[in-house]
N, C-alpha and C. Protein backbone atom coordinates (compact mmCIF):
# COMPACT_ATOMS: atom_id res chain seq x y z
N UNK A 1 -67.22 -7.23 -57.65
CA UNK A 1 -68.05 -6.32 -56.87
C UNK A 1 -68.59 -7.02 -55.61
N UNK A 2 -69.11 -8.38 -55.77
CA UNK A 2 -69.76 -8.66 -54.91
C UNK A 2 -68.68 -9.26 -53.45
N UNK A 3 -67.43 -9.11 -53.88
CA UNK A 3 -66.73 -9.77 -53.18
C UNK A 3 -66.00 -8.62 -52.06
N UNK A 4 -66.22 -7.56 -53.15
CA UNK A 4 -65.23 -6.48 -52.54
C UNK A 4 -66.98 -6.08 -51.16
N UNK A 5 -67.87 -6.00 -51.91
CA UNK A 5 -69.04 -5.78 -50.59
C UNK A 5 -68.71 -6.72 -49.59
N UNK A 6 -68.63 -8.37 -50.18
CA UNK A 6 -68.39 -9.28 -48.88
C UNK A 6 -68.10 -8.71 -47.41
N UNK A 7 -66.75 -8.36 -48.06
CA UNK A 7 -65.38 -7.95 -47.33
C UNK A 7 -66.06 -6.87 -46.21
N UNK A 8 -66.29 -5.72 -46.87
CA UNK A 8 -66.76 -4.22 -46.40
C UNK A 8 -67.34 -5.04 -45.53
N UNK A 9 -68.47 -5.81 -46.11
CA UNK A 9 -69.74 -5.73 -44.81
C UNK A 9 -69.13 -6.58 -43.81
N UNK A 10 -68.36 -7.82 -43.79
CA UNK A 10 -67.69 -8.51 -42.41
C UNK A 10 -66.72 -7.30 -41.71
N UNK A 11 -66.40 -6.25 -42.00
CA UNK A 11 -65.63 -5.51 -41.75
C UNK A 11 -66.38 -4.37 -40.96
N UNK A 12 -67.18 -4.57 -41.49
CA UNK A 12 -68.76 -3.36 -40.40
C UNK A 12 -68.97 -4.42 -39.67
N UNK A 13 -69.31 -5.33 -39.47
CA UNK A 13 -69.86 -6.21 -38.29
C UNK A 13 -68.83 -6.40 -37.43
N UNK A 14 -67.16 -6.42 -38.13
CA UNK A 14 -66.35 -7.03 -36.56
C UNK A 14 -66.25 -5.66 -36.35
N UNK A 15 -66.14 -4.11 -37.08
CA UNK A 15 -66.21 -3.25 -36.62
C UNK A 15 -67.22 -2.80 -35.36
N UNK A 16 -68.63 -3.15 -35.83
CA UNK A 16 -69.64 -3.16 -34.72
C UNK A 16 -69.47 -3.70 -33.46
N UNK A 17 -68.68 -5.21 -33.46
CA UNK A 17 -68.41 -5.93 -32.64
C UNK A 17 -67.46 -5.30 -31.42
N UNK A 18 -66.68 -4.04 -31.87
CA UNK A 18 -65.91 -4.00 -31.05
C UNK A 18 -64.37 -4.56 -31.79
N UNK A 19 -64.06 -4.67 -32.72
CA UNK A 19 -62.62 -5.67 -33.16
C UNK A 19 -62.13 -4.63 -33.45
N UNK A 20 -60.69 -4.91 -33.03
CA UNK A 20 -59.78 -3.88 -32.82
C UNK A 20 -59.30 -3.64 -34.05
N UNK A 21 -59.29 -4.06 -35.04
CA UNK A 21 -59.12 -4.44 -36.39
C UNK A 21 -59.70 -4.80 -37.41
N UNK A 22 -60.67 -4.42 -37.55
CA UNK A 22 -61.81 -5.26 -38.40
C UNK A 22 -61.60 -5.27 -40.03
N UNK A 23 -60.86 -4.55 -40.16
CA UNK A 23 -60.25 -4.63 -41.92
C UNK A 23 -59.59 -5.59 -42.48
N UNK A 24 -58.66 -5.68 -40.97
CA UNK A 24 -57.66 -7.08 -41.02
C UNK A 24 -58.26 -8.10 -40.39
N UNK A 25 -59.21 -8.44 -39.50
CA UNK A 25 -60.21 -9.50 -39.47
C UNK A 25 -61.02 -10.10 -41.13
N UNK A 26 -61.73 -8.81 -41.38
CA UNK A 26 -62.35 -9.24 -42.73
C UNK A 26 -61.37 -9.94 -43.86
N UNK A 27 -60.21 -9.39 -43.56
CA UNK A 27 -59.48 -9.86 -44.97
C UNK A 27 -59.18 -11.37 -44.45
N UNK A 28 -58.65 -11.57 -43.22
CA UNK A 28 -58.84 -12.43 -42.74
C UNK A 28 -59.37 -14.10 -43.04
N UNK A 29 -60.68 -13.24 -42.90
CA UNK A 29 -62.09 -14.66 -42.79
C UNK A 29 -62.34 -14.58 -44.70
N UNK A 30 -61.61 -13.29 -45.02
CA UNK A 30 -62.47 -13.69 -46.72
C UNK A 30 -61.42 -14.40 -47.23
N UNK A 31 -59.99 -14.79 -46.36
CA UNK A 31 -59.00 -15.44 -46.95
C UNK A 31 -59.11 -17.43 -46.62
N UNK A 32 -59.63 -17.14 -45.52
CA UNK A 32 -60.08 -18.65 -44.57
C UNK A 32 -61.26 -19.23 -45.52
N UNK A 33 -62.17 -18.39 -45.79
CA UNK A 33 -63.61 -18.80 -46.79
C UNK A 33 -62.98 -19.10 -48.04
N UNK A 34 -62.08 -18.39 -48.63
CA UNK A 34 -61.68 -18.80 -50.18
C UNK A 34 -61.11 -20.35 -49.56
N UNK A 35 -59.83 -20.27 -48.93
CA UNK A 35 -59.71 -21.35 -48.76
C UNK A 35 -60.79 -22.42 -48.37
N UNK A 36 -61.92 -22.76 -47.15
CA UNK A 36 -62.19 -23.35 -47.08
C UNK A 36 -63.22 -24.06 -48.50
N UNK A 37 -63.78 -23.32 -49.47
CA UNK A 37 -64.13 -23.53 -50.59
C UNK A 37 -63.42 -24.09 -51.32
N UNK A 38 -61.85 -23.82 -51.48
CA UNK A 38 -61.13 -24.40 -52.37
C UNK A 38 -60.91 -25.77 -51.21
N UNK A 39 -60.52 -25.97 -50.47
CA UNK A 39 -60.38 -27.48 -49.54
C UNK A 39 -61.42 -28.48 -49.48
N UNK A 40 -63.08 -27.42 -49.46
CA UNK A 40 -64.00 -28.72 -49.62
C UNK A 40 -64.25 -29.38 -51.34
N UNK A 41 -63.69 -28.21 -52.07
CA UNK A 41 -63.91 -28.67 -53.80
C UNK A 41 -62.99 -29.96 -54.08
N UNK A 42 -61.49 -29.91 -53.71
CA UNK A 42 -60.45 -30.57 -53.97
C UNK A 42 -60.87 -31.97 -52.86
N UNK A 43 -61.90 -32.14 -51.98
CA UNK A 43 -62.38 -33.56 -51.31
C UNK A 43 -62.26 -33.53 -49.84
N UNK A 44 -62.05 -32.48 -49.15
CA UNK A 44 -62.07 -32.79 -47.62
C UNK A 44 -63.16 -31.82 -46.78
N UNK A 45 -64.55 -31.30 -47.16
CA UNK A 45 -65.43 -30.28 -46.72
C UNK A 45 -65.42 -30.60 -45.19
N UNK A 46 -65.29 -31.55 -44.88
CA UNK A 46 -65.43 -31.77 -43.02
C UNK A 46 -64.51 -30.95 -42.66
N UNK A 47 -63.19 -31.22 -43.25
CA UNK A 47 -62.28 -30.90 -42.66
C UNK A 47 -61.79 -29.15 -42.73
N UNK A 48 -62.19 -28.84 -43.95
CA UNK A 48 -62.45 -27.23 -44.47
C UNK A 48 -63.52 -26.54 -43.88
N UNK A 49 -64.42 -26.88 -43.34
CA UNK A 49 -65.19 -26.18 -42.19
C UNK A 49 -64.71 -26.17 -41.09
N UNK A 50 -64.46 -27.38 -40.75
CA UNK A 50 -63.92 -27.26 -39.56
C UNK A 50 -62.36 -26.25 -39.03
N UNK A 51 -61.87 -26.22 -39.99
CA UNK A 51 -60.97 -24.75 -40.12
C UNK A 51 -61.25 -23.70 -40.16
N UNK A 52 -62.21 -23.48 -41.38
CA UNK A 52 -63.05 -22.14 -41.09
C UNK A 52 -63.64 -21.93 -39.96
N UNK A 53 -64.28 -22.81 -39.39
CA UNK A 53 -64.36 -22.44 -37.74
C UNK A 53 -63.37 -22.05 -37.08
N UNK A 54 -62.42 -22.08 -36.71
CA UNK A 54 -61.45 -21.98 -36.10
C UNK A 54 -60.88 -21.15 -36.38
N UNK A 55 -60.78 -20.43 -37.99
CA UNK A 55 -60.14 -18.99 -38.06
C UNK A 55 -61.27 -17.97 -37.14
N UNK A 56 -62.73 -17.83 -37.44
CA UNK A 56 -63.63 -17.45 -37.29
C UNK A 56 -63.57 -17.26 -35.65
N UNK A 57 -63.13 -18.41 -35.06
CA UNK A 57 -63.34 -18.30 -33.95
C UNK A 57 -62.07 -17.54 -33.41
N UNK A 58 -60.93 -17.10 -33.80
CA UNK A 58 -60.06 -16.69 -33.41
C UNK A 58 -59.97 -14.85 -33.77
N UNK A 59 -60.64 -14.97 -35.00
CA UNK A 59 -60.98 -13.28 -35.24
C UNK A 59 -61.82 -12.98 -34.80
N UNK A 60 -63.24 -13.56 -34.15
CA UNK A 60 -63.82 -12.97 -33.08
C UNK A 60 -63.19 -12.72 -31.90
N UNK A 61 -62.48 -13.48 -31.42
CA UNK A 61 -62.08 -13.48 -29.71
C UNK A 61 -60.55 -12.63 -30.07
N UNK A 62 -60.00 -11.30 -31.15
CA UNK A 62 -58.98 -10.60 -30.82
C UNK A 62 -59.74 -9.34 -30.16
């Protein structure tokens, strides 16, 4: 439940934003976040944020 809200609500905000896509943004960033969780668990969190930035920053600026 709480995951499927996640989703919805990043999906109203890039919607708000103006994103031309915001369903496929949200699925997006909730796919970049699983991953970056699973990348900082398995030993590299610098490096798993620092990706998640970078998806983040790329589904804002479509």
């Amino acid at each position: 439940m709480h995951r499927d809200w996640y989703t919805e609500r990043l999906g109203d905000l890039l919607q708000d934003a103006g994103h031309p896509l915001p369903g496929d943004g949200a699925d997006e960033l909730m796919l970049a976040r699983d991953g970056a969780m699973s990348g900082a668990y398995a030993g590299d969190a610098i490096a798993a944020t620092a990706a998640l930035g970078r998806v983040a920053e790329r589904v804002l600026a479509a």
